[in-house]
N, C-alpha and C. Protein backbone atom coordinates (compact mmCIF):
# COMPACT_ATOMS: atom_id res chain seq x y z
N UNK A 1 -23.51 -215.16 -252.97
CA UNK A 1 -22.18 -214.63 -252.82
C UNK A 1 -22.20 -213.15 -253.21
N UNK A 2 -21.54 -212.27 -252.48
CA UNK A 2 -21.33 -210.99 -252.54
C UNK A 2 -19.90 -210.88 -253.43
N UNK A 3 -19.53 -209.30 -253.72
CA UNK A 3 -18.67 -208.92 -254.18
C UNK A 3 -16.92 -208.99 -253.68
N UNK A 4 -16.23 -209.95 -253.47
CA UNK A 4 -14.99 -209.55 -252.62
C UNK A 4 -15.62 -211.65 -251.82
N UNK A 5 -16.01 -211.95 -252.55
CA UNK A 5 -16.11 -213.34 -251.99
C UNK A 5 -15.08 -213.96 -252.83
N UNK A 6 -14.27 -215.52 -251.77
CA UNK A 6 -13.72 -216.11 -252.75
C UNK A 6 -14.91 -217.16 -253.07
N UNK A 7 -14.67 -217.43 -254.35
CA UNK A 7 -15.59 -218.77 -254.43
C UNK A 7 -14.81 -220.09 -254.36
N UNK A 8 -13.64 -220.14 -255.03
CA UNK A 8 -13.09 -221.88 -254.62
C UNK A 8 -11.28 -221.50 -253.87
N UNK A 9 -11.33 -221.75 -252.82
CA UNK A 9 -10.12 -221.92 -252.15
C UNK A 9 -9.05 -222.27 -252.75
N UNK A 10 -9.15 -223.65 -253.16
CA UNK A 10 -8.11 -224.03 -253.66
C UNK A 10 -7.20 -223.04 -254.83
N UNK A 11 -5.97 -223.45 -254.65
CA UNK A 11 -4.95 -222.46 -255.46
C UNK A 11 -5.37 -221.19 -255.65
N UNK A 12 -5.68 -220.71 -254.54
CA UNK A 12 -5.80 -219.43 -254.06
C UNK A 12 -4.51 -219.24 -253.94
N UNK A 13 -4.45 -217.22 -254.54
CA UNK A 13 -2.79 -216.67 -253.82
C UNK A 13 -3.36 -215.65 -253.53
N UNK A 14 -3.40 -215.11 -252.59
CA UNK A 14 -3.01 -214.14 -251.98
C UNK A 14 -2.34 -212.94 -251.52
N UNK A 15 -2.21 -212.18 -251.52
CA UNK A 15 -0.99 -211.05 -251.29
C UNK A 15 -1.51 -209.77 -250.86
N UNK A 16 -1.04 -208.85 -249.74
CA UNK A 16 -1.15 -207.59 -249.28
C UNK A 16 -0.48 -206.92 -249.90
N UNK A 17 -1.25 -205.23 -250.25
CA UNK A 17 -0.51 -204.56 -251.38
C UNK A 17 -1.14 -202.75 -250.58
N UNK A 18 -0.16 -202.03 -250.98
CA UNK A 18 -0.12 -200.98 -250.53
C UNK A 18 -1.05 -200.03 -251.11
N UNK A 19 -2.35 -199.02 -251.02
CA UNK A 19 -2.99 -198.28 -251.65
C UNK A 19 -2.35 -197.47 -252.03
N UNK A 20 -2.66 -197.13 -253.38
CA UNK A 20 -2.28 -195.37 -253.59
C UNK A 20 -2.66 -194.44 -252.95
N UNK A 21 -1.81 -193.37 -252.46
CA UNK A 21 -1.89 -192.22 -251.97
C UNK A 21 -3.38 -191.75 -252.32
N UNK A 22 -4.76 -191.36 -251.35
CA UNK A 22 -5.99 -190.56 -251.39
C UNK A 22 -6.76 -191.61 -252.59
N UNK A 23 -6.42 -192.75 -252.68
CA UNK A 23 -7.52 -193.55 -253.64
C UNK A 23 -8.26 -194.80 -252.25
N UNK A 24 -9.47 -194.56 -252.34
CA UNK A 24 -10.62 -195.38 -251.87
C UNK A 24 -10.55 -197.02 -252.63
N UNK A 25 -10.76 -197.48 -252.30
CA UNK A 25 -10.86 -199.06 -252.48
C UNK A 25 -12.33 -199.28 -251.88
N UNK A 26 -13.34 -200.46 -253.14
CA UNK A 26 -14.07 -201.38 -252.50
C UNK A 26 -13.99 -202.32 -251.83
N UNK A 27 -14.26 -203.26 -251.50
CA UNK A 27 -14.61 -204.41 -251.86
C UNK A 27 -14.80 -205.28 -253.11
N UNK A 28 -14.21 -206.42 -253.41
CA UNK A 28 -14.97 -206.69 -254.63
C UNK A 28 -14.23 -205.97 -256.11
N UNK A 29 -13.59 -204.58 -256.21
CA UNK A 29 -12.99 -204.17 -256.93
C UNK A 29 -12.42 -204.33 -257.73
N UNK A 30 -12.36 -204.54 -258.75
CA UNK A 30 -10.91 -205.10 -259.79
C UNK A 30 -9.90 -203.88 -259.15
N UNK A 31 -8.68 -204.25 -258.95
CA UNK A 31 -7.35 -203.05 -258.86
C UNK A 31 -6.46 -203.73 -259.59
N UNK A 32 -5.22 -202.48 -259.98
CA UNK A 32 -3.99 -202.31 -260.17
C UNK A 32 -3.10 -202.02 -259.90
N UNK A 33 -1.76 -201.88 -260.00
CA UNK A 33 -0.72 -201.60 -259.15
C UNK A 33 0.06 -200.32 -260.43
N UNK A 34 -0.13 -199.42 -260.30
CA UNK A 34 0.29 -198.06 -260.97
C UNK A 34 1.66 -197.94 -260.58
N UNK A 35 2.67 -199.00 -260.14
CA UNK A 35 3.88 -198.27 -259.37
C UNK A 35 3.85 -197.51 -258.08
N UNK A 36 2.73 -196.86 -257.55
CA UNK A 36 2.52 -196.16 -256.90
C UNK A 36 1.28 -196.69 -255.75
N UNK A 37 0.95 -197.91 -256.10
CA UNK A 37 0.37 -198.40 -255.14
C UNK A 37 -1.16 -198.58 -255.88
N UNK A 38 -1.54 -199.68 -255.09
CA UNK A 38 -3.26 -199.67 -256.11
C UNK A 38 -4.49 -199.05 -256.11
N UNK A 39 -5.09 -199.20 -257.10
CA UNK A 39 -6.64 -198.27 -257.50
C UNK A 39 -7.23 -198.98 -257.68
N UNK A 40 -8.22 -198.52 -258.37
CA UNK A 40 -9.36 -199.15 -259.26
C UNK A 40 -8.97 -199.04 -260.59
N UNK A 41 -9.18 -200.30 -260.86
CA UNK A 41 -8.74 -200.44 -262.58
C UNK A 41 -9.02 -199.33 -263.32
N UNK A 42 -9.10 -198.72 -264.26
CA UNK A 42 -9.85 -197.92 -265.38
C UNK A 42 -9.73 -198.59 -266.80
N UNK A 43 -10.66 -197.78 -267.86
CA UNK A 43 -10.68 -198.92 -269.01
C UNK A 43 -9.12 -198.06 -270.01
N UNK A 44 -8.68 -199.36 -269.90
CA UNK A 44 -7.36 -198.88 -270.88
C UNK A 44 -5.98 -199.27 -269.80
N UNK A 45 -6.33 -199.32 -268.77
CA UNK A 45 -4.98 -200.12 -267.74
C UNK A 45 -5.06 -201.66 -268.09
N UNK A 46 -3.42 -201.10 -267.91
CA UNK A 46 -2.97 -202.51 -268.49
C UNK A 46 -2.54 -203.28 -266.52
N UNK A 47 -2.67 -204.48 -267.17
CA UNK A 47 -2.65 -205.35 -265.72
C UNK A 47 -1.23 -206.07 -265.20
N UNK A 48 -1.26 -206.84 -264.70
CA UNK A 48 -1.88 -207.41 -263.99
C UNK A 48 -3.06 -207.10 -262.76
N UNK A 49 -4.30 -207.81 -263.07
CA UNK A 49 -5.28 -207.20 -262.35
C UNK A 49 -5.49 -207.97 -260.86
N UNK A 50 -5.75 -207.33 -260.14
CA UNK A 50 -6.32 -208.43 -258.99
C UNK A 50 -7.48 -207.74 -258.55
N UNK A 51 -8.12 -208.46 -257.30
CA UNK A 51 -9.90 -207.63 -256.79
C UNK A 51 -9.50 -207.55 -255.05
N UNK A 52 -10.02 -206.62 -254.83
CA UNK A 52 -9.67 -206.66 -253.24
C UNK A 52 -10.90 -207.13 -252.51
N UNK A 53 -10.15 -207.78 -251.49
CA UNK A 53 -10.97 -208.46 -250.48
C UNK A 53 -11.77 -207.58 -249.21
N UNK A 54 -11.13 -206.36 -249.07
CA UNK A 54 -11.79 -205.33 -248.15
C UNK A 54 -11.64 -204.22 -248.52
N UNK A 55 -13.00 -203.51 -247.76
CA UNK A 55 -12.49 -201.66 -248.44
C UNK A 55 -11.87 -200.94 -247.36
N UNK A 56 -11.40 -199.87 -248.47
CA UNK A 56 -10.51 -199.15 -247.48
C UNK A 56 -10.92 -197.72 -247.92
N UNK A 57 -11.35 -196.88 -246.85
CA UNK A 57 -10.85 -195.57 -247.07
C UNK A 57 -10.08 -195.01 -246.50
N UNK A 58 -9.82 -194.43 -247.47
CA UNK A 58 -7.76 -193.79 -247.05
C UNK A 58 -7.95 -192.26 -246.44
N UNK A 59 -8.78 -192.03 -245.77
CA UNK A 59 -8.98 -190.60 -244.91
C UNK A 59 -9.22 -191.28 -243.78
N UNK A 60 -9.79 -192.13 -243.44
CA UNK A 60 -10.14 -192.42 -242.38
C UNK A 60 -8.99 -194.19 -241.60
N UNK A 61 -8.47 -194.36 -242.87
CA UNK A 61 -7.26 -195.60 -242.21
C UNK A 61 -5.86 -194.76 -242.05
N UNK A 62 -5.25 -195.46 -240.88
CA UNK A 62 -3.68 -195.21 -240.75
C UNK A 62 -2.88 -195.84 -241.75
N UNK A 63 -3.27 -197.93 -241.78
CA UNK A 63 -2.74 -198.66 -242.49
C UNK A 63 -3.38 -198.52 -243.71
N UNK A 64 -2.16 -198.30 -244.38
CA UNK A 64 -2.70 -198.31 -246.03
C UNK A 64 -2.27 -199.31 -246.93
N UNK A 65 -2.85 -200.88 -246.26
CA UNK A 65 -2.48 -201.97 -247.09
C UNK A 65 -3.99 -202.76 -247.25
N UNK A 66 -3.96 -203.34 -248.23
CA UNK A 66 -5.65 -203.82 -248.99
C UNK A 66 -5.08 -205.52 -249.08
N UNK A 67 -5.61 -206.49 -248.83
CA UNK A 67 -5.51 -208.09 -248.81
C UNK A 67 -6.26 -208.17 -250.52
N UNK A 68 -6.05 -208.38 -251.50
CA UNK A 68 -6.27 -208.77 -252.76
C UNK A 68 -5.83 -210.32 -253.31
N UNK A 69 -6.93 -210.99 -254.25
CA UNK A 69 -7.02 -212.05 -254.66
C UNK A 69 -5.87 -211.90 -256.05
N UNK A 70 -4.79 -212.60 -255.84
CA UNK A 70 -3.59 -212.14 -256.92
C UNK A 70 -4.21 -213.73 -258.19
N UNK A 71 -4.25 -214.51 -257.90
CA UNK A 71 -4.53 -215.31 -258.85
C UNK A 71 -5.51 -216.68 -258.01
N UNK A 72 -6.85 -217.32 -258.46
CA UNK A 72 -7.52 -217.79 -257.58
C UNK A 72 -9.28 -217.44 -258.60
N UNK A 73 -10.28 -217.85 -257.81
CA UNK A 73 -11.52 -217.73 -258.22
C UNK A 73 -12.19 -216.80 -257.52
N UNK A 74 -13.00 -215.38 -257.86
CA UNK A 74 -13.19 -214.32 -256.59
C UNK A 74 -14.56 -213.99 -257.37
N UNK A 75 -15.62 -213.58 -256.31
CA UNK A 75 -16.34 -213.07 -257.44
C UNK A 75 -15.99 -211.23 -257.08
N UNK A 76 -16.30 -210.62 -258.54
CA UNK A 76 -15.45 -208.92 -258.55
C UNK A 76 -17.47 -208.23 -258.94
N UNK A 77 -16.82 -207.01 -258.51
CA UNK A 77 -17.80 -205.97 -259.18
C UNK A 77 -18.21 -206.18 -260.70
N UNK A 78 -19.64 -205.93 -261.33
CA UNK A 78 -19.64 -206.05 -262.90
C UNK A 78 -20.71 -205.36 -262.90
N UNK A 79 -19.98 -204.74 -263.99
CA UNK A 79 -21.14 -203.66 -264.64
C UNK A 79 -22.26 -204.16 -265.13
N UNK A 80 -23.50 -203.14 -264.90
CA UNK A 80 -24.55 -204.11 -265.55
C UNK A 80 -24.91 -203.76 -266.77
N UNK A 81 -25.32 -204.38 -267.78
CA UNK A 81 -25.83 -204.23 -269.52
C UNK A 81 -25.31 -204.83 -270.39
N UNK A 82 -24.69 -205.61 -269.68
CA UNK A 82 -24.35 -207.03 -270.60
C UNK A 82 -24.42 -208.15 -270.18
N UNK A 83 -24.52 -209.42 -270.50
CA UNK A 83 -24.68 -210.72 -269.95
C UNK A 83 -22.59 -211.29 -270.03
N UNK A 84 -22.63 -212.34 -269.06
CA UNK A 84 -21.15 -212.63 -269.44
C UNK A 84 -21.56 -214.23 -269.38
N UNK A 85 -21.14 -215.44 -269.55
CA UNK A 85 -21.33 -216.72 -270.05
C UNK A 85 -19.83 -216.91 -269.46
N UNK A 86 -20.43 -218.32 -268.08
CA UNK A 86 -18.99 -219.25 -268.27
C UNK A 86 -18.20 -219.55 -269.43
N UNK A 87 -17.02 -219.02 -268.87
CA UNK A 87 -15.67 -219.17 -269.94
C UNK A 87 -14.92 -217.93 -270.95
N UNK A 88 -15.90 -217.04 -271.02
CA UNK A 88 -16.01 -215.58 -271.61
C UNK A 88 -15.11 -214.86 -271.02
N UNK A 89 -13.88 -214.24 -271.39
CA UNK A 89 -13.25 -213.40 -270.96
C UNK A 89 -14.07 -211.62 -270.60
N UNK A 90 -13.32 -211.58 -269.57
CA UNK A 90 -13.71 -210.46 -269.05
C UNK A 90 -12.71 -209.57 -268.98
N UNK A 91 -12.75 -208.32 -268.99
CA UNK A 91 -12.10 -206.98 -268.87
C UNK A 91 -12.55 -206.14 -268.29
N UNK A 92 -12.04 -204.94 -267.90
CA UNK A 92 -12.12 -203.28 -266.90
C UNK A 92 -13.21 -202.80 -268.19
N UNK A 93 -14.29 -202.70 -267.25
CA UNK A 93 -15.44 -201.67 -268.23
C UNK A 93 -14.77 -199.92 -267.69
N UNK A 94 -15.87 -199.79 -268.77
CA UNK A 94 -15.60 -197.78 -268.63
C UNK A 94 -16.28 -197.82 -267.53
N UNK A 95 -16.35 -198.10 -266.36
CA UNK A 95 -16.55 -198.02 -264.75
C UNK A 95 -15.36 -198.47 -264.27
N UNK A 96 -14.78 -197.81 -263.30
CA UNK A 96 -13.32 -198.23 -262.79
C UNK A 96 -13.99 -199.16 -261.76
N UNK A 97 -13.02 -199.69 -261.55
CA UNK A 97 -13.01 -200.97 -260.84
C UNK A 97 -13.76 -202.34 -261.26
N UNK A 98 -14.99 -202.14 -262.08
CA UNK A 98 -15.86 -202.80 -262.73
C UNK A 98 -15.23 -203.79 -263.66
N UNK A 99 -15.86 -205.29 -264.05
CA UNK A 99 -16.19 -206.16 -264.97
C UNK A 99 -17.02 -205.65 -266.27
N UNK A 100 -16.64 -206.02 -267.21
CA UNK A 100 -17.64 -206.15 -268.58
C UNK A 100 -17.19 -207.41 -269.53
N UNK A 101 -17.65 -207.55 -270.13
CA UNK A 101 -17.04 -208.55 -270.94
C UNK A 101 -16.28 -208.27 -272.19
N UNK A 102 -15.41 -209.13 -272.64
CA UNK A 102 -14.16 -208.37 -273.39
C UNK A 102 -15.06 -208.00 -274.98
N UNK A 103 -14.80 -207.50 -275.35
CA UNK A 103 -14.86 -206.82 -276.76
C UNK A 103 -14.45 -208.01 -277.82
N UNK A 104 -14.92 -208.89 -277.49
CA UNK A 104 -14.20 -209.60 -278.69
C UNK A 104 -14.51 -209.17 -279.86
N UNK A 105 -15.05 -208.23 -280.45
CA UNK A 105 -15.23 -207.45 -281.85
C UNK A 105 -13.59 -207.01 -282.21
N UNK A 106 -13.03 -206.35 -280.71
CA UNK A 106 -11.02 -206.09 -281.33
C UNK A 106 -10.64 -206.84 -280.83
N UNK A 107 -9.72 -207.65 -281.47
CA UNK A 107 -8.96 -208.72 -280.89
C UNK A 107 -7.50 -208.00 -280.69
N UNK A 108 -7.08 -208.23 -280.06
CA UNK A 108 -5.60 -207.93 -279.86
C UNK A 108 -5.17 -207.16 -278.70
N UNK A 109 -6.52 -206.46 -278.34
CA UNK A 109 -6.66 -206.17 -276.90
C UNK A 109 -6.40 -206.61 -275.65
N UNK A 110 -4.85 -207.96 -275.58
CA UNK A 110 -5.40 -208.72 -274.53
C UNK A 110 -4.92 -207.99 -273.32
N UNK A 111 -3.86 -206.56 -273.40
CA UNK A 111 -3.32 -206.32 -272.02
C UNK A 111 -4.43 -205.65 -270.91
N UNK A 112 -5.81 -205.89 -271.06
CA UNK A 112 -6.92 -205.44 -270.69
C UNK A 112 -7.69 -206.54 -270.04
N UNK A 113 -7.63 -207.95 -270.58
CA UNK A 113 -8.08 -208.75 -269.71
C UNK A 113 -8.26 -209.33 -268.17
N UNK A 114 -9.44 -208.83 -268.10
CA UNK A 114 -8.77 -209.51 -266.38
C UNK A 114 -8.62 -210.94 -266.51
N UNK A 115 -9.35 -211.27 -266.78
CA UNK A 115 -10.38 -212.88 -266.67
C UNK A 115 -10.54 -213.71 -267.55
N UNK A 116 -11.42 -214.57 -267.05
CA UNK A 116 -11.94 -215.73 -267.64
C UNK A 116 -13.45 -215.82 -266.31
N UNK A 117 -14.43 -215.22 -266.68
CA UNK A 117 -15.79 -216.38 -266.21
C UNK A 117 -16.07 -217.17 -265.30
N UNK A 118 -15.71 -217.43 -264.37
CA UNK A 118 -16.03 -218.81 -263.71
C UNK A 118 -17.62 -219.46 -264.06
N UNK A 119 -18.48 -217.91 -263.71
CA UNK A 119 -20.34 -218.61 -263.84
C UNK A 119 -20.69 -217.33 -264.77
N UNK A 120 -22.04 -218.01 -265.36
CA UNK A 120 -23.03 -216.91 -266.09
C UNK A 120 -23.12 -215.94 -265.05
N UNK A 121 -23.32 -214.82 -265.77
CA UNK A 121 -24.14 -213.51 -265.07
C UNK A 121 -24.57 -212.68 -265.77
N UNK A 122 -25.99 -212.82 -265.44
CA UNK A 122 -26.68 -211.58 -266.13
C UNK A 122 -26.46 -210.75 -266.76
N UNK A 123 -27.12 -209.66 -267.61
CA UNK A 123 -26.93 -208.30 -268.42
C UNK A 123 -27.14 -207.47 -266.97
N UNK A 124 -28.43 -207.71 -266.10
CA UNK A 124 -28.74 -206.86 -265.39
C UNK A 124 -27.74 -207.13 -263.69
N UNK A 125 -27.12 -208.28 -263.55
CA UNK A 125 -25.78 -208.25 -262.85
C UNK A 125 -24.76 -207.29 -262.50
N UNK A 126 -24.66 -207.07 -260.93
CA UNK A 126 -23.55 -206.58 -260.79
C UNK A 126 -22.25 -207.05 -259.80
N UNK A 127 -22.14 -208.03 -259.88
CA UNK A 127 -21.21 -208.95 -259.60
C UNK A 127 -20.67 -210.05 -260.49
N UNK A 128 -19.88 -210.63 -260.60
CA UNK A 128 -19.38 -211.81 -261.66
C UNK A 128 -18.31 -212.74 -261.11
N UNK A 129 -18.65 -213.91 -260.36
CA UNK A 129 -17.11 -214.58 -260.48
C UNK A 129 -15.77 -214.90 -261.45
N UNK A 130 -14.90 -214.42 -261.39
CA UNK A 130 -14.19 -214.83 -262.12
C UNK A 130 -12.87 -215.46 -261.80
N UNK A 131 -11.96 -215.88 -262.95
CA UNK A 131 -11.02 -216.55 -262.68
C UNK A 131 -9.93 -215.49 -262.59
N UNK A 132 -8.96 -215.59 -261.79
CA UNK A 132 -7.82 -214.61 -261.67
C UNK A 132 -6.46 -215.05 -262.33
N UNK A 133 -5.43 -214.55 -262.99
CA UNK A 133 -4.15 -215.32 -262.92
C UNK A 133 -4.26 -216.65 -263.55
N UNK A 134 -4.84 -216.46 -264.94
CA UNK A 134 -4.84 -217.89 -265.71
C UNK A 134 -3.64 -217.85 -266.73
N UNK A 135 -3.39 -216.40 -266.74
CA UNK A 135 -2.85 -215.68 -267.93
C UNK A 135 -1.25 -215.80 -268.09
């Protein structure tokens, strides 16, 4: 499975969402919705997070709407240099759009969470399924 895959159908949601003005979208991406339409996460946005299902660049599209996994099982982009373990919450690394695993060293951090884990993945990983919308 690639980045921007769903992995389990069921209670999948769905939803089309408008890009921000001159922001690029992956595939696979964690995004946000800034009021102003979505990005790529950064570390310190607060969520609700979702991952988009196609990329878009916004110089070269007319339509500036992205199909994103709103709550459901997807696997997203993840940074690599850490390992993540089914069930392990995940969060926006200092790579925008990116997975890392949460900091549980500060607790209280939760408006940063994307996730929950679905499968192990590597330190040297850069993809991660996770769970969307458990929260």
């Amino acid at each position: 499975m690639t980045a921007g895959d769903i992995v389990k159908e069921g209670l999948l949601v769905v939803e089309e969402f408008t890009v921000k003005a001159n922001e690029d979208i992956e595939k696979g991406e964690v995004v946000y919705n800034d009021g102003n339409g979505i990005l790529a996460a950064s570390a310190g946005a607060k969520g609700p997070f979702m991952v988009a299902l196609e990329a878009h660049d916004y110089s070269e599209e007319t339509a500036h709407k992205v199909r994103c996994v709103v709550s459901g099982c997807v696997v997203a982009q993840k940074k690599s240099g850490n390992a993540v373990k089914e069930g392990q919450y995940v969060e926006v690394s200092s790579t925008d759009g990116e997975l890392d695993i949460w900091d549980y060293a500060t607790p209280g951090d939760w408006f940063d969470v994307v996730g929950e884990a679905a499968k192990d993945a590597a330190d040297t990983a850069t993809e991660a399924a996770v769970w969307l919308g458990k929260r």
